[in-house]
N, C-alpha and C. Protein backbone atom coordinates (compact mmCIF):
# COMPACT_ATOMS: atom_id res chain seq x y z
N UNK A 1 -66.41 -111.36 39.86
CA UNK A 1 -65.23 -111.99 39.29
C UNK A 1 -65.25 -111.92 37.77
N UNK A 2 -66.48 -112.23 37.54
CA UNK A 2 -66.40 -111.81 35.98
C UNK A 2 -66.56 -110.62 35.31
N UNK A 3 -66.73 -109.74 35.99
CA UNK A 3 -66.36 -107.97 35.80
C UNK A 3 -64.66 -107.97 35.35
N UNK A 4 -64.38 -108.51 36.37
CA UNK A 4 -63.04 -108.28 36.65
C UNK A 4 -61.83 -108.70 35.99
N UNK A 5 -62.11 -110.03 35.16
CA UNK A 5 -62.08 -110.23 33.86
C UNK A 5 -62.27 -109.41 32.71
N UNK A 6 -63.44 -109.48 32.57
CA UNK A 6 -63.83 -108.98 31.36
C UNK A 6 -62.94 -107.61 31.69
N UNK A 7 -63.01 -106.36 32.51
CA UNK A 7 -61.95 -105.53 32.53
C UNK A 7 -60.48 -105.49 31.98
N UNK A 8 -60.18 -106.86 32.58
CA UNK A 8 -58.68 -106.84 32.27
C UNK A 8 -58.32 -107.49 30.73
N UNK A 9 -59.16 -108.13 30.28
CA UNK A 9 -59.34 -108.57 28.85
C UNK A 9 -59.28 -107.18 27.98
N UNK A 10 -60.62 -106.52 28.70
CA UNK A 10 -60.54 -105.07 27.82
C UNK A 10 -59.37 -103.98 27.87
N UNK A 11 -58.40 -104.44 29.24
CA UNK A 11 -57.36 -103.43 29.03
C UNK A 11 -56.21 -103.90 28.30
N UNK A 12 -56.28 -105.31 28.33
CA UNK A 12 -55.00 -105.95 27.40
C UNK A 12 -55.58 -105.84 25.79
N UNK A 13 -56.64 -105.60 25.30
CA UNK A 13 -56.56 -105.69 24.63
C UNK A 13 -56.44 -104.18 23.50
N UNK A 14 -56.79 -103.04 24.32
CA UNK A 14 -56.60 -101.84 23.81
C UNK A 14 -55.19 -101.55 24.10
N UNK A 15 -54.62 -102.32 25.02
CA UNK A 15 -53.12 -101.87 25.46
C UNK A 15 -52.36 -102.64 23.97
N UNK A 16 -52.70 -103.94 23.75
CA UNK A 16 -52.37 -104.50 22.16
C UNK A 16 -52.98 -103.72 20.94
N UNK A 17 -53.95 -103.49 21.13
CA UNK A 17 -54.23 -102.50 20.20
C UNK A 17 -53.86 -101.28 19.94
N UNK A 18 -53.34 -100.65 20.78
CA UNK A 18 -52.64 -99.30 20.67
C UNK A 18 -50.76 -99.40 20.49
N UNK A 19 -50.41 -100.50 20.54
CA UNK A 19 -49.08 -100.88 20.10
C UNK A 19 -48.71 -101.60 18.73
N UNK A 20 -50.20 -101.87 17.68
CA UNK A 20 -50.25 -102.56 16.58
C UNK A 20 -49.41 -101.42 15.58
N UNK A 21 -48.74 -101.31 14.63
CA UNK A 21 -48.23 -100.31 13.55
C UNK A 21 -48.27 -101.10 12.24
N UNK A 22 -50.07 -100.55 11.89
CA UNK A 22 -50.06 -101.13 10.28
C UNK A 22 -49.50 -100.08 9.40
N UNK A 23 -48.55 -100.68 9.02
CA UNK A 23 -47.77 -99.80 7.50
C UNK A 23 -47.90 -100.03 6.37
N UNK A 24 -47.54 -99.49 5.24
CA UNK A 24 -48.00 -99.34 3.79
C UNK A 24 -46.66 -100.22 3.30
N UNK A 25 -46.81 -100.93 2.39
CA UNK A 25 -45.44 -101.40 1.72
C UNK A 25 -45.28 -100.10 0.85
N UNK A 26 -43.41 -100.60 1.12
CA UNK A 26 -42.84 -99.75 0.13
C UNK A 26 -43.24 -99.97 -1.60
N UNK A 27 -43.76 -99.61 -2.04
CA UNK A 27 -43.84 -100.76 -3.65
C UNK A 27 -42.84 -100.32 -4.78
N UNK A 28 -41.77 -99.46 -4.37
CA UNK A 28 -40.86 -98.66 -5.29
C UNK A 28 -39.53 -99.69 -4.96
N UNK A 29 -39.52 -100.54 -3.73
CA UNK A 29 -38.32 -101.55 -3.04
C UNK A 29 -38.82 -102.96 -3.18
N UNK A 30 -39.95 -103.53 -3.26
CA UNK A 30 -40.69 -104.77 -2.44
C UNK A 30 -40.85 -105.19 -4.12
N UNK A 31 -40.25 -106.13 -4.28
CA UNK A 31 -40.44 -107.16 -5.32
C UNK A 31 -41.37 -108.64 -4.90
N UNK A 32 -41.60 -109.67 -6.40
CA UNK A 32 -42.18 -110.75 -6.00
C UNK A 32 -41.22 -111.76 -7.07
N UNK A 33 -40.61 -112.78 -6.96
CA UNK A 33 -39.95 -113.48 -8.00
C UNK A 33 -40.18 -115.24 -7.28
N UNK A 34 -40.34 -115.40 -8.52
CA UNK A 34 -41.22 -116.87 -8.95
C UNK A 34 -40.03 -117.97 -9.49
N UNK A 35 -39.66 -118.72 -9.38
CA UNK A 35 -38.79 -119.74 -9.83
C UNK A 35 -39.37 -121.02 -10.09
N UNK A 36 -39.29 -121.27 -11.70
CA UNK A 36 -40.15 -122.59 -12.15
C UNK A 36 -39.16 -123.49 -12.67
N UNK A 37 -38.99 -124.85 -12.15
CA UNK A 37 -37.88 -125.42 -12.15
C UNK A 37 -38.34 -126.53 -14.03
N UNK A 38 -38.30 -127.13 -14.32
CA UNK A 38 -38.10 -128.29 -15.61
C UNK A 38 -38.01 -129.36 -15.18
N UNK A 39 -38.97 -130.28 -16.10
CA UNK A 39 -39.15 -131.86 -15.48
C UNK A 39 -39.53 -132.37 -16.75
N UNK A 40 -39.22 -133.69 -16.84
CA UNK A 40 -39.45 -134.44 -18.14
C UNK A 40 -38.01 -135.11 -18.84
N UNK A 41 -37.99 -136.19 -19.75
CA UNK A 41 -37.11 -136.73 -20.18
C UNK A 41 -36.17 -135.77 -20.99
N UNK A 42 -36.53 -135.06 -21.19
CA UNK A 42 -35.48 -133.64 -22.53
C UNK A 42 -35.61 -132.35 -21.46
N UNK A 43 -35.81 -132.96 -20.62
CA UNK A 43 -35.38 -131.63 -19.39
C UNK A 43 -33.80 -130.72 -19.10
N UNK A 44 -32.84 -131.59 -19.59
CA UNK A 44 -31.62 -131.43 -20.03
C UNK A 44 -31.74 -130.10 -21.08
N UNK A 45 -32.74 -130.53 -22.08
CA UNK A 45 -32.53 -129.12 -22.92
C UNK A 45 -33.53 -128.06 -22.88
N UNK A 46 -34.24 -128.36 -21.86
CA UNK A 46 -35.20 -126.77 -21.27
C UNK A 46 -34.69 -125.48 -20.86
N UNK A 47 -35.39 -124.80 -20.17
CA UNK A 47 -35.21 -123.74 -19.69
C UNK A 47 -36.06 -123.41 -17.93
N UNK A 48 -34.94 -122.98 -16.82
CA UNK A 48 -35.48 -122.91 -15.47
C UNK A 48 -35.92 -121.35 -16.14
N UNK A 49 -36.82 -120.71 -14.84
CA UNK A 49 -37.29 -119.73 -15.35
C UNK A 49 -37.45 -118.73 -14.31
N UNK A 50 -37.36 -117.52 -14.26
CA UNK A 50 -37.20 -116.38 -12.94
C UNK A 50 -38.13 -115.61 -13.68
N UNK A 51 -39.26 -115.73 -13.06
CA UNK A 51 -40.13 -114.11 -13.06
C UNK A 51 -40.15 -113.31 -11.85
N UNK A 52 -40.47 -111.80 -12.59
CA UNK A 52 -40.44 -111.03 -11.09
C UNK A 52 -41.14 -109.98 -11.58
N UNK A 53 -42.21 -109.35 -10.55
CA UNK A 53 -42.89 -108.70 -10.24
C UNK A 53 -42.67 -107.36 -9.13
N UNK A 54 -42.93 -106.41 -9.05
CA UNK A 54 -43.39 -105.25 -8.42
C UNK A 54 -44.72 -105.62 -7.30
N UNK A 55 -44.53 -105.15 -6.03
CA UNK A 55 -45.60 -105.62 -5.07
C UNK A 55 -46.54 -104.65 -5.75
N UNK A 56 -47.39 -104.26 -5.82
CA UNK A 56 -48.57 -103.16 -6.63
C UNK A 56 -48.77 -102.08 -5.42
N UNK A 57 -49.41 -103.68 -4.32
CA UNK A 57 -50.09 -102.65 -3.14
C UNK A 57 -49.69 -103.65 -1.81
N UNK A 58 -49.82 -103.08 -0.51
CA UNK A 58 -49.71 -103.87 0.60
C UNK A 58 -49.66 -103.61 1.83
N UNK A 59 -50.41 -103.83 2.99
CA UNK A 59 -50.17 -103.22 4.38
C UNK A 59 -49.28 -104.67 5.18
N UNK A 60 -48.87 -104.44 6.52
CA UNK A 60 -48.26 -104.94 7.82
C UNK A 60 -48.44 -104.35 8.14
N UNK A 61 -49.10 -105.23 9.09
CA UNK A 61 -49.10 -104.69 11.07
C UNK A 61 -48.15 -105.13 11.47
N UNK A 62 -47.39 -104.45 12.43
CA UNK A 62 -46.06 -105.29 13.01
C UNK A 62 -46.36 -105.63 14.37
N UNK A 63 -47.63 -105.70 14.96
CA UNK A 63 -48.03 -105.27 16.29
C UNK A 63 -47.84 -106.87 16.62
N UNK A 64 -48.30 -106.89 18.26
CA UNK A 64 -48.60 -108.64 18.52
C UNK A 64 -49.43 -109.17 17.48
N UNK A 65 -50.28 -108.85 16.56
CA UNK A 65 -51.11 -109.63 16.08
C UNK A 65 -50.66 -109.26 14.71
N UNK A 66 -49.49 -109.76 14.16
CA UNK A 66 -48.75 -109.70 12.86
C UNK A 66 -49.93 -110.31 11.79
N UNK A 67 -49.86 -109.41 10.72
CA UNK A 67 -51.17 -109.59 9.78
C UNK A 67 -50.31 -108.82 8.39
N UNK A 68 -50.57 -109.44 7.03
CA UNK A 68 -49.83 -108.93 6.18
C UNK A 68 -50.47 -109.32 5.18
N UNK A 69 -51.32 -108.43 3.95
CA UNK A 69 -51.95 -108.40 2.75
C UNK A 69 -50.65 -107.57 1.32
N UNK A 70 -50.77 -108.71 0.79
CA UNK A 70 -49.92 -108.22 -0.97
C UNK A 70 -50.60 -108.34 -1.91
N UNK A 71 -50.67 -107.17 -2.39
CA UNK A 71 -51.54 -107.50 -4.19
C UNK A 71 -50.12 -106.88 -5.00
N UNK A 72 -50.16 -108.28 -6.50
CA UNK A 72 -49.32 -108.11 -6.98
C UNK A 72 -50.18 -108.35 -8.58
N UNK A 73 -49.78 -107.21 -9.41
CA UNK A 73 -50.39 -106.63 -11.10
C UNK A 73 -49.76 -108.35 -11.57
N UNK A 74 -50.45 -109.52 -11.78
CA UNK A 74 -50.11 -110.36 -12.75
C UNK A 74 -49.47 -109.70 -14.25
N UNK A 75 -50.18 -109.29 -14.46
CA UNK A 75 -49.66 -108.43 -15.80
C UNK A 75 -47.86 -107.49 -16.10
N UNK A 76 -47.89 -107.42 -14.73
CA UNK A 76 -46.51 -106.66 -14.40
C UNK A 76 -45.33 -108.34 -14.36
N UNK A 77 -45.91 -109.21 -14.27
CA UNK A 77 -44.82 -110.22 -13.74
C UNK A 77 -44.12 -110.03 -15.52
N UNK A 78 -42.83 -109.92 -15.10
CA UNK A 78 -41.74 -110.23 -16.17
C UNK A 78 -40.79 -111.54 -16.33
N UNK A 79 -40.19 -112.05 -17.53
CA UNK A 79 -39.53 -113.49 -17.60
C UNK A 79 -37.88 -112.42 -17.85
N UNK A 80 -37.57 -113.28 -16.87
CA UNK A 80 -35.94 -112.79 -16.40
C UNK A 80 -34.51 -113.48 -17.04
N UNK A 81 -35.35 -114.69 -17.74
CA UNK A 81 -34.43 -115.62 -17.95
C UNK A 81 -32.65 -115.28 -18.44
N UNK A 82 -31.90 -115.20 -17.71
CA UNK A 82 -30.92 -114.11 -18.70
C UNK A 82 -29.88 -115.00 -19.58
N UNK A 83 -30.17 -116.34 -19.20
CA UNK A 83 -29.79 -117.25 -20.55
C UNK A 83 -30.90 -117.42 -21.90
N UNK A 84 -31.55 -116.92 -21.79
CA UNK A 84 -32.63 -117.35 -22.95
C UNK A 84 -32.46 -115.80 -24.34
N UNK A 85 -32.95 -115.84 -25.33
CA UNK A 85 -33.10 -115.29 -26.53
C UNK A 85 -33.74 -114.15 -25.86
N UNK A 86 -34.12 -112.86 -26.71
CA UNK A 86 -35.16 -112.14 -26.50
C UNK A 86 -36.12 -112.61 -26.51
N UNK A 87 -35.99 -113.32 -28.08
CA UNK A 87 -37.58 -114.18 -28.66
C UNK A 87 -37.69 -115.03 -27.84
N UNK A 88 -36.94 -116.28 -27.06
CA UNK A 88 -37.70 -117.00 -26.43
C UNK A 88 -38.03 -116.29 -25.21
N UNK A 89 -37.57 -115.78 -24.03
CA UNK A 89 -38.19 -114.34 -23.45
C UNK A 89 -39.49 -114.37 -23.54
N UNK A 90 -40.04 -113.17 -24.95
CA UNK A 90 -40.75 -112.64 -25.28
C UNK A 90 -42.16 -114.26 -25.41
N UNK A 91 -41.52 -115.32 -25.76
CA UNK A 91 -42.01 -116.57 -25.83
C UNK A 91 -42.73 -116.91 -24.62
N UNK A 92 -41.98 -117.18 -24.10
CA UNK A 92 -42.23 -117.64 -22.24
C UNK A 92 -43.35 -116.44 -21.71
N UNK A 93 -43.13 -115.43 -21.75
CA UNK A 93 -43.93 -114.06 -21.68
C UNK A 93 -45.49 -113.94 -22.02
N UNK A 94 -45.35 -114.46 -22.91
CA UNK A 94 -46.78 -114.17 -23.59
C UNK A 94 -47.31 -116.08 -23.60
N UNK A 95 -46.63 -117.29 -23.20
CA UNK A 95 -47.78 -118.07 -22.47
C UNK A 95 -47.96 -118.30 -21.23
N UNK A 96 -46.89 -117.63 -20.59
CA UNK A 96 -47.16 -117.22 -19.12
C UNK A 96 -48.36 -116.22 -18.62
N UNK A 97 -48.22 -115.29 -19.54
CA UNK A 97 -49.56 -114.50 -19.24
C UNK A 97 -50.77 -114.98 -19.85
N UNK A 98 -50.83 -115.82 -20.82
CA UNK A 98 -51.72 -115.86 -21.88
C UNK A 98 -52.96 -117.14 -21.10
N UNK A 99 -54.03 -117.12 -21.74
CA UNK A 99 -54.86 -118.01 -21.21
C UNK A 99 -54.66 -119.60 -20.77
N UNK A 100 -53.47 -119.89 -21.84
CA UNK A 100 -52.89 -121.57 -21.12
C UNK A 100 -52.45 -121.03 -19.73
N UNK A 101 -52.10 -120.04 -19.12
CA UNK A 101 -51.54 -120.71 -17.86
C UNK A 101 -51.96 -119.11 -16.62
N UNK A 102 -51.48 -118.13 -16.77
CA UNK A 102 -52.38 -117.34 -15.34
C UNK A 102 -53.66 -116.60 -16.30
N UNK A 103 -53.74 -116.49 -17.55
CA UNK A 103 -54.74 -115.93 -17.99
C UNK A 103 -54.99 -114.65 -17.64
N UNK A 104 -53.92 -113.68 -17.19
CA UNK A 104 -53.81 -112.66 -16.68
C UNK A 104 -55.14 -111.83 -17.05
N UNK A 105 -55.31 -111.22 -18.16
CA UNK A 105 -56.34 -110.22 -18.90
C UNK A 105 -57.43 -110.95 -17.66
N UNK A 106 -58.17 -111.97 -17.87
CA UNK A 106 -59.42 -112.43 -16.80
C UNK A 106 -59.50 -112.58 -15.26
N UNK A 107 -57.86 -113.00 -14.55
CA UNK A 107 -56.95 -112.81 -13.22
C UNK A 107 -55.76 -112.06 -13.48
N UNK A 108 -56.27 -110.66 -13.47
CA UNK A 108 -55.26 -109.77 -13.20
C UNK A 108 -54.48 -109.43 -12.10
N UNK A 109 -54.99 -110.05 -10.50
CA UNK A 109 -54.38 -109.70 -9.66
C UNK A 109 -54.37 -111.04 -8.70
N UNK A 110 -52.91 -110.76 -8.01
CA UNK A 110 -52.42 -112.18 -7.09
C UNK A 110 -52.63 -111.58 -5.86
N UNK A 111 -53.52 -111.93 -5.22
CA UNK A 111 -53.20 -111.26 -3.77
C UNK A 111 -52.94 -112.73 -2.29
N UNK A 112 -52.17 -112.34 -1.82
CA UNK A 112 -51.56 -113.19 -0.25
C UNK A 112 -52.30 -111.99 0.88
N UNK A 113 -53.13 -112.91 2.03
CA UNK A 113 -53.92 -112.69 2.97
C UNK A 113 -53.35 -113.04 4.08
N UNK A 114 -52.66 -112.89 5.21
CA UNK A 114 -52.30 -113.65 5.93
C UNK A 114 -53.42 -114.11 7.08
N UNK A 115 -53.84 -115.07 7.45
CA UNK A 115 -54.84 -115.68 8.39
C UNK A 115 -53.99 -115.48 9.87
N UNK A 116 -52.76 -115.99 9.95
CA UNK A 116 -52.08 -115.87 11.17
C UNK A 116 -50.74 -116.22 11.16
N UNK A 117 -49.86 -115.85 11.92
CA UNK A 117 -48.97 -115.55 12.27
C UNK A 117 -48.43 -116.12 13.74
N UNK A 118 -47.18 -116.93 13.38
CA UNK A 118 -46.34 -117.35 14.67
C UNK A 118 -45.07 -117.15 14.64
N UNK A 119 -44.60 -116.93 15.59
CA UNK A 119 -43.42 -116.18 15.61
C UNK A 119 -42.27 -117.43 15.80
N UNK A 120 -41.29 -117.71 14.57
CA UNK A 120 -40.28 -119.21 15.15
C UNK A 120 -38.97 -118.51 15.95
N UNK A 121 -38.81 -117.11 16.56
CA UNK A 121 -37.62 -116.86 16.83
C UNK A 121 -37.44 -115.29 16.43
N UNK A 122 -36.74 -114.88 16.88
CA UNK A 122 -35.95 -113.61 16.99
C UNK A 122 -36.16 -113.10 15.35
N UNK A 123 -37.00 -111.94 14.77
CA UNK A 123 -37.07 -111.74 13.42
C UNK A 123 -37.56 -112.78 12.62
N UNK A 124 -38.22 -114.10 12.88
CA UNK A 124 -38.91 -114.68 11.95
C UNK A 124 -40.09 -115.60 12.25
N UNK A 125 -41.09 -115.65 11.44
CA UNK A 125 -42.51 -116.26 11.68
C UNK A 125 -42.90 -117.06 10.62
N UNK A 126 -43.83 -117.85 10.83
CA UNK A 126 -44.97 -118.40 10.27
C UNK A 126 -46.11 -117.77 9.93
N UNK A 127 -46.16 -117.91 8.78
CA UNK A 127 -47.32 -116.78 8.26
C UNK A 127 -48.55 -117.95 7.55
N UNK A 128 -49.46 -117.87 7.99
CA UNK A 128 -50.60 -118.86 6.98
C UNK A 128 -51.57 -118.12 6.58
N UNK A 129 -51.94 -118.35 5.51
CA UNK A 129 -52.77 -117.23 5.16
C UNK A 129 -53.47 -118.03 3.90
N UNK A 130 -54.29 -116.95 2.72
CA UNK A 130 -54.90 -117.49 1.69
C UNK A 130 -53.97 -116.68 0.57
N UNK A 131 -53.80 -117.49 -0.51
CA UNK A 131 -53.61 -117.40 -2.30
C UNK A 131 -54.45 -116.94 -3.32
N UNK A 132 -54.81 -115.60 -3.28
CA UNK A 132 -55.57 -115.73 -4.28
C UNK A 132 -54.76 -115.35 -5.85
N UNK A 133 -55.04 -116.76 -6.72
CA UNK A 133 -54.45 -116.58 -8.09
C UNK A 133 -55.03 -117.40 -8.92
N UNK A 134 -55.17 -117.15 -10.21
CA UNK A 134 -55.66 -117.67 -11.26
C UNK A 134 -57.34 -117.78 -10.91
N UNK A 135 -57.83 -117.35 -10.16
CA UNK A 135 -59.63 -116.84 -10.03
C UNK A 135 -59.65 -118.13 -8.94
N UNK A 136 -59.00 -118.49 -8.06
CA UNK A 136 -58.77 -119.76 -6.58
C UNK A 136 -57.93 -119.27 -5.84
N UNK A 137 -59.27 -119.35 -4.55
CA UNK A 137 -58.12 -119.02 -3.29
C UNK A 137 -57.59 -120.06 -2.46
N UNK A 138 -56.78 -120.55 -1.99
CA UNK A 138 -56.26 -121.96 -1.30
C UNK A 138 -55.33 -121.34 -0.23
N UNK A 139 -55.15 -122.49 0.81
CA UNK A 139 -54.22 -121.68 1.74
C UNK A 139 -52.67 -122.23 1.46
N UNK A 140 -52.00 -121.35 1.98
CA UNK A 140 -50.25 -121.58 1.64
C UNK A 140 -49.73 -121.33 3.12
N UNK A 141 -48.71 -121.62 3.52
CA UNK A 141 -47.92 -121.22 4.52
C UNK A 141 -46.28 -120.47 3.75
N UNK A 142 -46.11 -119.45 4.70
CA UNK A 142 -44.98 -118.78 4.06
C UNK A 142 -43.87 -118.25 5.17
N UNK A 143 -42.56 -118.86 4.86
CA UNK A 143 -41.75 -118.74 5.96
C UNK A 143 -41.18 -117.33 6.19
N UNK A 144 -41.11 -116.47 7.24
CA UNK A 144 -40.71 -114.85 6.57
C UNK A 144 -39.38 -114.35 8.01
N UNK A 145 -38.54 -113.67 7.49
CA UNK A 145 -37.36 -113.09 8.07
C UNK A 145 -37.24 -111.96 7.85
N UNK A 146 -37.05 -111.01 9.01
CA UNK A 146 -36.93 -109.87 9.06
C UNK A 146 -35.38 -109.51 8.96
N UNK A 147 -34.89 -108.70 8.48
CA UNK A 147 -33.28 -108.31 8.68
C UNK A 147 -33.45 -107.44 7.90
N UNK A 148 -32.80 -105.99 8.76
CA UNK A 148 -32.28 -104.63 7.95
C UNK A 148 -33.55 -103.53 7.31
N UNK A 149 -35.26 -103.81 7.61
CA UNK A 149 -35.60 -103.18 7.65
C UNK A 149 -36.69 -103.66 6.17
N UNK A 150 -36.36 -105.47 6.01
CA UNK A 150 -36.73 -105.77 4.70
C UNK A 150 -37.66 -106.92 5.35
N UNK A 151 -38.46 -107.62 4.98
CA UNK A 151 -39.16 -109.00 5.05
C UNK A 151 -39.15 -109.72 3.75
N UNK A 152 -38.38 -111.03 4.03
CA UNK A 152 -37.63 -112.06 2.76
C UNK A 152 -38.57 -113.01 3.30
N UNK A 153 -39.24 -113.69 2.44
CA UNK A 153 -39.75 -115.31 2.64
C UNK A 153 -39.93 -115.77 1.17
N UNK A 154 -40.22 -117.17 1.29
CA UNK A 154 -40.99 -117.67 0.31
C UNK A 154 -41.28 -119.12 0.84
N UNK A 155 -42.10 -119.71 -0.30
CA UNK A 155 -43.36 -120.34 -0.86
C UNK A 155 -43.29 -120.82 -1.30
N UNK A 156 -43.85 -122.46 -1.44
CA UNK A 156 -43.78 -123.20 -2.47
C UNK A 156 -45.38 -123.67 -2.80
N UNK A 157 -45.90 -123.42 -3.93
CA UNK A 157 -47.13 -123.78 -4.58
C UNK A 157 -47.25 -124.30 -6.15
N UNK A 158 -48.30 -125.19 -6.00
CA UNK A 158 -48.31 -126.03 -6.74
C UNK A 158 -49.28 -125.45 -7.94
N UNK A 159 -48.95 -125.53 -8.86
CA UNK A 159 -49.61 -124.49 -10.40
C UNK A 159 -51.07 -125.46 -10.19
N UNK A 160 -51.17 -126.47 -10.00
CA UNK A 160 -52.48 -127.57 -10.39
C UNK A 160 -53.53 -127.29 -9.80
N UNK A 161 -52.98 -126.85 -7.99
CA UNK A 161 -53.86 -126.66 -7.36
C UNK A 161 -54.52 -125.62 -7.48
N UNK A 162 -54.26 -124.76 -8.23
CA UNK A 162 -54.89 -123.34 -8.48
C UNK A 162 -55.40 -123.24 -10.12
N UNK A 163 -55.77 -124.78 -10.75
CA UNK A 163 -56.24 -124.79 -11.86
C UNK A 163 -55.06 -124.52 -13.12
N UNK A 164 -54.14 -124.26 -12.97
CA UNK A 164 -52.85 -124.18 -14.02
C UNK A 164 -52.21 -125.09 -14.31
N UNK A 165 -52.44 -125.82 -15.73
CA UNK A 165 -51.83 -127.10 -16.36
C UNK A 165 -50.41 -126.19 -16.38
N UNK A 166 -48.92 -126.96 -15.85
CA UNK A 166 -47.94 -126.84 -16.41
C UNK A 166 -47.87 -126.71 -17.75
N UNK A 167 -47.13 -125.79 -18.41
CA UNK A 167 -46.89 -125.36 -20.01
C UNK A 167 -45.52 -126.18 -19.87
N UNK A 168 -45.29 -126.93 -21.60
CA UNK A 168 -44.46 -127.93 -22.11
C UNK A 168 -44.90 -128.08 -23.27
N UNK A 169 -44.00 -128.33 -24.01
CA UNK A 169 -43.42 -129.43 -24.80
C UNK A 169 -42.67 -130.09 -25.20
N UNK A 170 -42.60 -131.25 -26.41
CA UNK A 170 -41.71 -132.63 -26.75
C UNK A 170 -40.95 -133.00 -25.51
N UNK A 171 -41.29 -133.68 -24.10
CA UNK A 171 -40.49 -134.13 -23.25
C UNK A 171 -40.08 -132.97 -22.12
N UNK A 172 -40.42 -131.70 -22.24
CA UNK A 172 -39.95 -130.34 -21.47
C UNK A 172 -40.99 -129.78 -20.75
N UNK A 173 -41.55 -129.99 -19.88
CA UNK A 173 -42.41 -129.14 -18.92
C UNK A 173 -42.33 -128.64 -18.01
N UNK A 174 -42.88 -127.66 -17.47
CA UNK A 174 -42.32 -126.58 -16.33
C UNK A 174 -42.52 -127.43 -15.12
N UNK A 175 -42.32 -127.90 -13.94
CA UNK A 175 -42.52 -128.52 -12.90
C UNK A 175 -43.84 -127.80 -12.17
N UNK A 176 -44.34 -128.86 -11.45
CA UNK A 176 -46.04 -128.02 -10.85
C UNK A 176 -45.80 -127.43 -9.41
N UNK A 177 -44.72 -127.87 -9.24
CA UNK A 177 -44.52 -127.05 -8.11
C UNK A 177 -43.26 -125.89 -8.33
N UNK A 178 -43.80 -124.47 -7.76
CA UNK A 178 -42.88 -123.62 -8.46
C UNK A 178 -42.37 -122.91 -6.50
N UNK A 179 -41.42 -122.09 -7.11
CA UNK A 179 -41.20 -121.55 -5.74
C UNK A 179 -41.24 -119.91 -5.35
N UNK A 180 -42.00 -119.36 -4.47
CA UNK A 180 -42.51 -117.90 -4.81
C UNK A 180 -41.51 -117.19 -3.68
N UNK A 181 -40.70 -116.37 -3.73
CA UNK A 181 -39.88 -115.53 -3.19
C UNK A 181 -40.28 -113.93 -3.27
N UNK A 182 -40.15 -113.32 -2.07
CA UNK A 182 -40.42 -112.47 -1.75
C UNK A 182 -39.30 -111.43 -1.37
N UNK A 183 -39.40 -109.86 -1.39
CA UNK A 183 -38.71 -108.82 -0.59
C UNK A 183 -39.33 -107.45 -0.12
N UNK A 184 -39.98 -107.97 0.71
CA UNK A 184 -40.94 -106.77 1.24
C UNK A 184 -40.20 -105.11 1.86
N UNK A 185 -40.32 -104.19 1.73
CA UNK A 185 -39.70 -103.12 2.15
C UNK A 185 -41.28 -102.78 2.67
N UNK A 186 -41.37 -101.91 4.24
CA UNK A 186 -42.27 -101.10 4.33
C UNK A 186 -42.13 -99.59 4.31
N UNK A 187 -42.97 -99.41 4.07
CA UNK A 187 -42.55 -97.52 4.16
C UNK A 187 -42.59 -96.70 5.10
N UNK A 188 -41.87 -95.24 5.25
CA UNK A 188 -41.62 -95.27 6.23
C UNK A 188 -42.59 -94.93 7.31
């Protein structure tokens, strides 16, 4: 009886294994954009903030056992703001990258691990996985939807927990919880 098992374990599982299709992300389609909201009494005269990034590198499996790794160039993340100055731009830019807050030059790279995967419905899952950013890995959960050949989710993480004091001043600070949006393309 326990042959007979173990058999059928071993055929379901090469039969799942031979239906897995790990693919390459597209990284010429598959963006990463970050939304940091403003908190504080002179929050009125801040600035919300849109960065966005290029995926670098990335595989999916689309098989039963959905699994999905992103590395994204910190250094590549850009400030989008399209109400703001060049100079303030160029401002936001360089302490976003700079050692007050991802310290990019020392954590050059963001990478998302996925641990596992549940499926809530027709084209969309639960993805839990690990964060690695700012030199800390922590786990995140990330909601993801398939439509048209793209994978859209996002994320909400907290700058503190990964060692990043919110950047501010006089009354204006970035909020610690930011929100991470995604658009995955795979290739073909």
């Amino acid at each position: 009886m326990k042959r007979i098992a173990f058999v059928v374990i071993a055929i379901l599982w090469c039969a799942l294994g031979a239906t897995a299709q790990q693919r390459n992300v597209d990284t010429q389609k598959s963006t990463l954009t970050i939304h940091v909201g403003k908190t504080g009494a002179f929050s009125g005269f801040g600035h919300e903030h849109e960065v966005r990034a290029p995926i670098h590198s990335g595989t999916a499996d689309t098989g039963p056992h959905a699994a999905v790794e992103i590395h994204v160039n910190a250094r590549d993340l850009r400030v989008l703001d399209k109400d703001a100055s060049d100079k303030d731009r160029a401002d936001v830019q360089a302490t976003m990258l700079g050692p007050d807050v991802l310290d990019s030059d020392r954590y050059p790279e963001i990478i998302f691990k996925s641990t596992a995967a549940e499926s809530t419905g027709e084209g969309r899952w639960t993805l839990r996985g690990n964060l690695a950013l700012h030199g800390q890995t922590h786990p995140v959960t990330v909601q993801v939807t398939m439509k048209d050949g793209h994978f859209t989710g996002e994320a909400a993480v907290k700058q503190t927990e990964f060692g990043i004091q919110p950047p501010g001043k006089a009354g204006v600070r970035a909020k610690d919880e930011v929100a991470i949006r995604f658009d995955v393309q795979l290739a073909p």
